[in-house]
Protein backbone atom coordinates (compact mmCIF):
# COMPACT_ATOMS: atom_id res chain seq x y z
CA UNK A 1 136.00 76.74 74.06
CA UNK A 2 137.62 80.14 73.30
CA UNK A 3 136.44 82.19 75.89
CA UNK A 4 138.85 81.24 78.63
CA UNK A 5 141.87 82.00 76.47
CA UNK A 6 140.23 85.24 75.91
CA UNK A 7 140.00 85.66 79.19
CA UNK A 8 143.29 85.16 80.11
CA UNK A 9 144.73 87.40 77.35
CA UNK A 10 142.43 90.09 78.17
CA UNK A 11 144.45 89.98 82.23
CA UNK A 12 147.62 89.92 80.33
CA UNK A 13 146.91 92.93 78.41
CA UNK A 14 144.83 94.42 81.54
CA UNK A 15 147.56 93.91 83.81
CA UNK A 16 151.12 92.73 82.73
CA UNK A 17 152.95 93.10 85.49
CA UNK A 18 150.86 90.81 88.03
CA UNK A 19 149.10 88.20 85.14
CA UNK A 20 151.04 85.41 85.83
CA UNK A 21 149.74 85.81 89.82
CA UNK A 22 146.60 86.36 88.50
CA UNK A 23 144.30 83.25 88.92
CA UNK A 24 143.18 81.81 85.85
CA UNK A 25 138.88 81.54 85.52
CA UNK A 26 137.68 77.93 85.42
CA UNK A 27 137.17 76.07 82.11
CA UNK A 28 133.52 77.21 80.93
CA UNK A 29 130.83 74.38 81.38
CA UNK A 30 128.21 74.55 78.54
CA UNK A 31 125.89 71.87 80.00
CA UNK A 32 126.43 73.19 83.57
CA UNK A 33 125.78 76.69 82.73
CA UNK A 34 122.57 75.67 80.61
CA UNK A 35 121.29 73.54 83.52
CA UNK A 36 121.60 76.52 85.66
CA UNK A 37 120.27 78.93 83.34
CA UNK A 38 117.08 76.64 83.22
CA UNK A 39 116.60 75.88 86.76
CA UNK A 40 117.15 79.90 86.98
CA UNK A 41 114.15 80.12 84.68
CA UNK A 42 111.86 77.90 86.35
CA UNK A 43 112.61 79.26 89.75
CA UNK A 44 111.40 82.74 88.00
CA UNK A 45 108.17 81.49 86.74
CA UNK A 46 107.59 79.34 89.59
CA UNK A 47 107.55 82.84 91.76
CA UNK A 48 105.83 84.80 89.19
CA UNK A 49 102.90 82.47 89.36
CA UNK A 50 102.74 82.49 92.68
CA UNK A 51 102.85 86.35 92.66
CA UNK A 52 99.64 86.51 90.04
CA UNK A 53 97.85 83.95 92.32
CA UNK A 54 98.30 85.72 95.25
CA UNK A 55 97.02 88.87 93.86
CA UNK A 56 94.10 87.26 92.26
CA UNK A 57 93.21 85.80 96.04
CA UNK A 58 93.72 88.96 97.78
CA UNK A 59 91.83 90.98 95.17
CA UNK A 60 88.91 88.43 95.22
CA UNK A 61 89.42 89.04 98.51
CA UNK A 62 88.23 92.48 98.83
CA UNK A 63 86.42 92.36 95.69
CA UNK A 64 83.85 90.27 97.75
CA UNK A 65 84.23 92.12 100.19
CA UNK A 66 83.27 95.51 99.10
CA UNK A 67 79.80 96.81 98.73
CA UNK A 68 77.27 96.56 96.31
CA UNK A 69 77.81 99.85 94.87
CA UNK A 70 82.00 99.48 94.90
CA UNK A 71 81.26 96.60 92.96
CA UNK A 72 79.58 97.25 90.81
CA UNK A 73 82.24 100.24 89.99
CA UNK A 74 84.57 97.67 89.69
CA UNK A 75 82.81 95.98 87.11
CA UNK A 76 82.51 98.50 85.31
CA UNK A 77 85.93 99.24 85.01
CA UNK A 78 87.11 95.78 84.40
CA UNK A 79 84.77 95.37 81.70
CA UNK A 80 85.72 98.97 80.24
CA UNK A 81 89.70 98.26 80.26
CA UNK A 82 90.74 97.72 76.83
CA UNK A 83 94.03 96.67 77.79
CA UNK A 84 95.25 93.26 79.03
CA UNK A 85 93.43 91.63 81.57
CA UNK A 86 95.62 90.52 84.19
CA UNK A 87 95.72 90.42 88.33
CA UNK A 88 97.95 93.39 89.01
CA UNK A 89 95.19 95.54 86.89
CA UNK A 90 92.46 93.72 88.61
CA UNK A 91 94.31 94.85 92.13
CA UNK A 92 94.11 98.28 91.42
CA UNK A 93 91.14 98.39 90.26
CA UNK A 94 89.92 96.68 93.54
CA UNK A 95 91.86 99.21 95.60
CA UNK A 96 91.27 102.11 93.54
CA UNK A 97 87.11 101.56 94.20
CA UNK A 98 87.39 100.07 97.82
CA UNK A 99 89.74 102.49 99.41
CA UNK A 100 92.25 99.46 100.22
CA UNK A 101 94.61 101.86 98.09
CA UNK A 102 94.39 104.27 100.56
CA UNK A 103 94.88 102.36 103.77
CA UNK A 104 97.88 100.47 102.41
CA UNK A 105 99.58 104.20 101.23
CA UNK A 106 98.89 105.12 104.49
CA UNK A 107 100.86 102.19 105.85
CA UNK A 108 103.35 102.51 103.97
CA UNK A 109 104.10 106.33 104.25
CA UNK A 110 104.33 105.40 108.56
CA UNK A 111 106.59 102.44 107.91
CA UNK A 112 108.31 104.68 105.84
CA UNK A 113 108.51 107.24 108.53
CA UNK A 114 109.87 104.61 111.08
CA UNK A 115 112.62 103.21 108.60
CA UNK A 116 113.47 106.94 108.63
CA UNK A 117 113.28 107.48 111.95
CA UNK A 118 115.68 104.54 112.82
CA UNK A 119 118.10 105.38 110.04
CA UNK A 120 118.60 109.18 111.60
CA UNK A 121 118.82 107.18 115.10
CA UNK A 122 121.62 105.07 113.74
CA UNK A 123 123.30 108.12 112.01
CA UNK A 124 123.38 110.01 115.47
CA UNK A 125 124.75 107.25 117.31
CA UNK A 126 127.45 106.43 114.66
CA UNK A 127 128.75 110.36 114.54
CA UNK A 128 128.93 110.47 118.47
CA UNK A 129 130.90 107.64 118.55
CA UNK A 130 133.33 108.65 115.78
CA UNK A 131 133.39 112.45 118.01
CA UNK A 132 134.51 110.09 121.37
């Protein structure tokens, strides 16, 4: 392969006083780098899976959960959406009609407040020490 040559004449060019110092980048691996590429690839559909099932559960969830009416709002929507049908839309259509939306905003914006909290905490305490 070519590209470790390349490499090392780019560092020459880069930096001629220090190239020979310069450590040289391994030989490239074309089956190695494929296997990882693949396993990569897996590992990334493997958790996107498992991110669409999880939605679908938790929107069931609260889907059967919800009222009659919120239902049938829901419906409604699902079966007016034009666009594809998929969990993440289902989710907020579930929280947009149940009010789960809400609560988990509302979550959020105190968690949010305590991360910010802490952080001006930590900021405090790190300027008195560099004033001692």
């Amino acid at each position: 392969m070519k590209r470790p040559a390349r490499q090392a004449q780019k560092v020459a060019s880069d930096y001629p006083l220090i190239a020979e110092v310069l450590e040289t980048p391994p030989p490239f691996d074309l089956a190695r780098e494929t296997e990882q590429r693949c396993h990569r690839r897996l590992q990334s559909e493997q958790r996107m899976r498992a991110l669409h099932a999880r939605v679908w559960r938790e929107s069931r969830r609260d889907y059967f959960g919800a009222t009659e009416e919120q239902r049938e709002l829901i419906r409604s929507a699902w079966n007016d959406w034009t666009g594809p049908t998929t969990s993440l839309y289902f989710r907020y259509v579930v929280d947009l009609h149940t009010g789960v939306m809400e609560a988990r905003s509302e979550r959020f914006r105190v968690a949010e407040q305590q991360r910010r909290l802490q952080a001006r905490a930590t900021r405090s305490a790190q300027q008195e020490i560099l004033l001692d």
